[in-house]
Protein backbone atom coordinates (compact mmCIF):
# COMPACT_ATOMS: atom_id res chain seq x y z
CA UNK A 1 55.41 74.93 84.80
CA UNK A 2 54.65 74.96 88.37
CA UNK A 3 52.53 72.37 89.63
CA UNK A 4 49.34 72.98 91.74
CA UNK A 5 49.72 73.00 95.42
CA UNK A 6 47.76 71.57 98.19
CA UNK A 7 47.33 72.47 101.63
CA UNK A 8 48.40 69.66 104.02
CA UNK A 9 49.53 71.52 107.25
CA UNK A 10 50.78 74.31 109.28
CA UNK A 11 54.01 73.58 111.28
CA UNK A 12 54.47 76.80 112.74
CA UNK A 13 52.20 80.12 113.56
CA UNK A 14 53.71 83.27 114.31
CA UNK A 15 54.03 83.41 117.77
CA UNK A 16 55.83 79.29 117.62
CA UNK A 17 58.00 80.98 114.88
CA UNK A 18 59.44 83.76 116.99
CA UNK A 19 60.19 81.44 120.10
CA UNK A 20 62.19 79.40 117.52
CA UNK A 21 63.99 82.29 115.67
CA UNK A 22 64.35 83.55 119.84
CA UNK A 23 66.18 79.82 120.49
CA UNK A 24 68.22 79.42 117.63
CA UNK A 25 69.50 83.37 118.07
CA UNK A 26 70.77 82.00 121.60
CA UNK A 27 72.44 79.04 120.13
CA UNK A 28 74.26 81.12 118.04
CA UNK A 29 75.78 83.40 120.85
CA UNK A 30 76.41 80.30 122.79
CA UNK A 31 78.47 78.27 120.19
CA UNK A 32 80.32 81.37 119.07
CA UNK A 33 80.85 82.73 122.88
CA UNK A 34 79.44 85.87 122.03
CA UNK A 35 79.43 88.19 119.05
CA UNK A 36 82.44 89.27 118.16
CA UNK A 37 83.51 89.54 114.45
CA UNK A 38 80.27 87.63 113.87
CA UNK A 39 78.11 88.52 110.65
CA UNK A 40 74.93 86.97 109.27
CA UNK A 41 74.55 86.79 105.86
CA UNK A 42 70.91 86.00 104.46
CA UNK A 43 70.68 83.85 101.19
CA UNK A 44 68.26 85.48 99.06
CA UNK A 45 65.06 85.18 99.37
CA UNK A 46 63.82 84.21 102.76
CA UNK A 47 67.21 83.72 104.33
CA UNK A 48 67.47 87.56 104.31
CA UNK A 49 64.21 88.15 106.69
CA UNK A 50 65.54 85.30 108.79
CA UNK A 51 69.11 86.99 109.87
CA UNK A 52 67.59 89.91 110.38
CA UNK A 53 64.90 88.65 112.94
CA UNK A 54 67.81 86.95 113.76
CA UNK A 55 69.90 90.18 114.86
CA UNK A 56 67.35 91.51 116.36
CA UNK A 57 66.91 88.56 118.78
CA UNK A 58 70.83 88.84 119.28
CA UNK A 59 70.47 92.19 120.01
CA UNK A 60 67.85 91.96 122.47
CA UNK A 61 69.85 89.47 124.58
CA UNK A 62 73.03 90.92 124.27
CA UNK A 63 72.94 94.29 123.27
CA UNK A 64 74.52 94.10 120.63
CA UNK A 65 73.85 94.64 116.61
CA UNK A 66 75.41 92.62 114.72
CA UNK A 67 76.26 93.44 110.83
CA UNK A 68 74.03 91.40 108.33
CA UNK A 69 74.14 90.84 104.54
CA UNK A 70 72.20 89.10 101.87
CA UNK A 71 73.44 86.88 99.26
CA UNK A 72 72.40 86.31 95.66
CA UNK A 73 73.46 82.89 94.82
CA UNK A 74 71.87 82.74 91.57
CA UNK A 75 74.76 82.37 89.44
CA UNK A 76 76.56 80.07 91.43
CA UNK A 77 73.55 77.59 90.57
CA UNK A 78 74.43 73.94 88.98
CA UNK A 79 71.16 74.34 87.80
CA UNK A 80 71.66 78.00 86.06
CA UNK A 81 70.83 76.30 83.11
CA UNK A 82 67.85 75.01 83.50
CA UNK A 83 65.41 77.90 86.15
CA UNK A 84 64.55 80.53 83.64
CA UNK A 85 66.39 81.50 80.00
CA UNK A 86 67.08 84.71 81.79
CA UNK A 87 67.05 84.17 85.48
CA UNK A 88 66.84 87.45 87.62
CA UNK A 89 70.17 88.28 89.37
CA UNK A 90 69.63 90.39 92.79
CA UNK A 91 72.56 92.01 94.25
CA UNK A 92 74.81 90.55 97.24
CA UNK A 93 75.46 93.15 100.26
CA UNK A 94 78.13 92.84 102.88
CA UNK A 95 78.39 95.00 105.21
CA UNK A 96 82.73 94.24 104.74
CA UNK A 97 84.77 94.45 102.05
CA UNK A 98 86.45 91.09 102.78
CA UNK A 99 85.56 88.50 105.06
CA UNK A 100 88.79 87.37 106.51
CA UNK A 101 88.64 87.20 109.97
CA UNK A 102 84.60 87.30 110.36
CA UNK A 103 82.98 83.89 111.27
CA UNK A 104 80.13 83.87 108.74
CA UNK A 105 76.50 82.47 109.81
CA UNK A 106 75.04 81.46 106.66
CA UNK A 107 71.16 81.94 106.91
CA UNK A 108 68.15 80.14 104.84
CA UNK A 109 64.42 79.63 105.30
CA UNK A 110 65.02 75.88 104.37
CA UNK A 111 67.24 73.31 104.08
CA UNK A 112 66.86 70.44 101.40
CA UNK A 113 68.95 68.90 99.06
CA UNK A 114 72.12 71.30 100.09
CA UNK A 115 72.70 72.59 96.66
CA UNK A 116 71.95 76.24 97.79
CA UNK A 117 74.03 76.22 100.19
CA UNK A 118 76.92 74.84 97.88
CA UNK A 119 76.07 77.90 95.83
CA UNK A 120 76.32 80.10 98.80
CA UNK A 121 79.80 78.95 99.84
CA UNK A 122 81.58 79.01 96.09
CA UNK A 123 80.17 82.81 96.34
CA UNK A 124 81.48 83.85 100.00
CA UNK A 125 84.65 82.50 98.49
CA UNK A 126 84.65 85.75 96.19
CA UNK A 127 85.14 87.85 99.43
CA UNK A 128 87.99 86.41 101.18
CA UNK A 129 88.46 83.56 103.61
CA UNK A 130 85.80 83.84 106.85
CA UNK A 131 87.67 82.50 110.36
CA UNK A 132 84.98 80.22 109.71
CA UNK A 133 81.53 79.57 108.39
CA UNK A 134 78.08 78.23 109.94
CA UNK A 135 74.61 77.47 108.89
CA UNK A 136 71.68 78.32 110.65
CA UNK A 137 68.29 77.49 108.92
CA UNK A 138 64.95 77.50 110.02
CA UNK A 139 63.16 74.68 109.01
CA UNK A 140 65.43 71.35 108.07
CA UNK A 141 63.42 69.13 105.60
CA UNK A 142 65.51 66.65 105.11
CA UNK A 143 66.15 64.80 101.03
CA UNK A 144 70.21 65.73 101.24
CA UNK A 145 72.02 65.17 97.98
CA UNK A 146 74.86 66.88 99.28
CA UNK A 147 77.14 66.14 102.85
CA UNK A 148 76.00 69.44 104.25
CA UNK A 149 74.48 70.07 107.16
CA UNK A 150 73.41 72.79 109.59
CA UNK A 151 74.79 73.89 112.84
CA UNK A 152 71.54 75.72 113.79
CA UNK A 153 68.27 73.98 113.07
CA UNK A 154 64.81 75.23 114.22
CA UNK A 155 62.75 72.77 113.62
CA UNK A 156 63.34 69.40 111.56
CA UNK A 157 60.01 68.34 109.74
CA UNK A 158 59.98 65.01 107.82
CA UNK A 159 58.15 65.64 104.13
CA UNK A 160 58.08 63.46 101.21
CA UNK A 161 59.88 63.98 98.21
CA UNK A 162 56.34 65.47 96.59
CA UNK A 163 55.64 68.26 99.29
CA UNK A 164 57.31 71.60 99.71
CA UNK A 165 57.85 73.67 102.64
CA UNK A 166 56.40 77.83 102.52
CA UNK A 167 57.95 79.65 104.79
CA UNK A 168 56.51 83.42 105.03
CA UNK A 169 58.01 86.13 107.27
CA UNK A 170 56.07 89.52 107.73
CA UNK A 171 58.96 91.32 105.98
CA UNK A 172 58.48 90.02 102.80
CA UNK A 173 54.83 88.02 103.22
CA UNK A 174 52.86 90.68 105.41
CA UNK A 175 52.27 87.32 107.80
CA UNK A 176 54.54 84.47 109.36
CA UNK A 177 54.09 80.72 109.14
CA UNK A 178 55.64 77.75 107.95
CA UNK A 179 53.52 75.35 106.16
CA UNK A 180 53.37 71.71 104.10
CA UNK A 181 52.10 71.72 100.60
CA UNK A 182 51.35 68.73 98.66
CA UNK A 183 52.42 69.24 95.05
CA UNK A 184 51.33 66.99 91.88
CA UNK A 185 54.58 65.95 90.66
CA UNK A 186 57.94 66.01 92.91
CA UNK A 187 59.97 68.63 91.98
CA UNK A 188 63.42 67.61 90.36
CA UNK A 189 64.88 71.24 90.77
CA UNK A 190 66.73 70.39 93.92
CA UNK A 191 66.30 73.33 96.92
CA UNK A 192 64.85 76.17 94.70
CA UNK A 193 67.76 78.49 94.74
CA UNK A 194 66.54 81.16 97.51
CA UNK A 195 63.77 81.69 94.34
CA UNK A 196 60.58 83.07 95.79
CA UNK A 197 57.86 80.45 96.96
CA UNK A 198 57.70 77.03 98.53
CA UNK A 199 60.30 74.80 98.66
């Protein structure tokens, strides 16, 4: 049951969120030295909306598009188990057939314990081995439980172990924002799995 969820503050508006998706898209360009054979793949939910803001950015500075996909990691959970007795699977797109020689930016809304993105490298592993893969997330909230870390941060925020972090993007929310929620009890289900909602 989810637990009720309390306001506590707004880290970033709409036009904060675009400078930061606008900084991070030029961090990627610089630490790959352009685009070539690059591909961001979006882990489903909110990490979809992000690489494609993402692209766009990229494309505005460099002129560039740059091939994006979106990645269900649902059954690649430790946690399968435990979510839903039937949990919805959404499909995975790349725009590849295999992903040797790409260098992969892995994209999510938020970073936490690192068990998403665990789940999201056991399933690129289905389609070949990338030159190499990154991690680019927009909001970093700290709690690992995992050694993973990202290469592209947009903004670190400190939260207890009882708050979650809502990220909305116009794509999928009709408005953007990235906010702090208080919720009753901490929640033991470790990053949320790309699920819809707070995290």
């Amino acid at each position: 049951m989810t637990e009720p969820l309390t306001h506590r503050r707004t880290i970033l508006e709409r036009e904060q969120m675009a400078r930061v998706v606008r900084r991070m898209a030029g961090e990627i360009v610089e630490r790959n030295r352009g685009v070539e054979r690059l591909v961001l793949v979006g882990i489903r939910t909110r990490g979809v909306p992000l690489a494609r803001a993402l692209r766009a950015e990229i494309e505005r500075m460099e002129g560039i598009e740059v091939p994006v996909g979106s990645l269900d990691i649902t059954l690649y959970r430790d946690d399968l188990s435990t979510i839903a007795p039937q949990p919805v699977v959404k499909t995975t797109e790349l725009p590849m057939e295999a992903l040797e020689g790409w260098t992969v930016v892995l994209c999510d809304d938020v970073l936490y314990t690192g068990r998403t993105v665990r789940a999201a490298l056991d399933h690129l592993v289905d389609y070949g081995r990338p030159r190499a893969v990154q991690l680019a997330v927009l909001v970093d909230r700290g709690h690992r439980e995992l050694p993973i870390q990202a290469d592209v941060v947009g903004e670190k925020v400190p939260t207890a172990p009882d708050e979650v972090v809502e990220v909305r993007f116009a794509e999928s929310d009709g408005v953007e924002s990235v906010a702090i929620y208080q919720q009753t009890a901490p929640d033991e289900d470790g990053d949320g799995g790309g699920e819809e909602g707070p995290r």
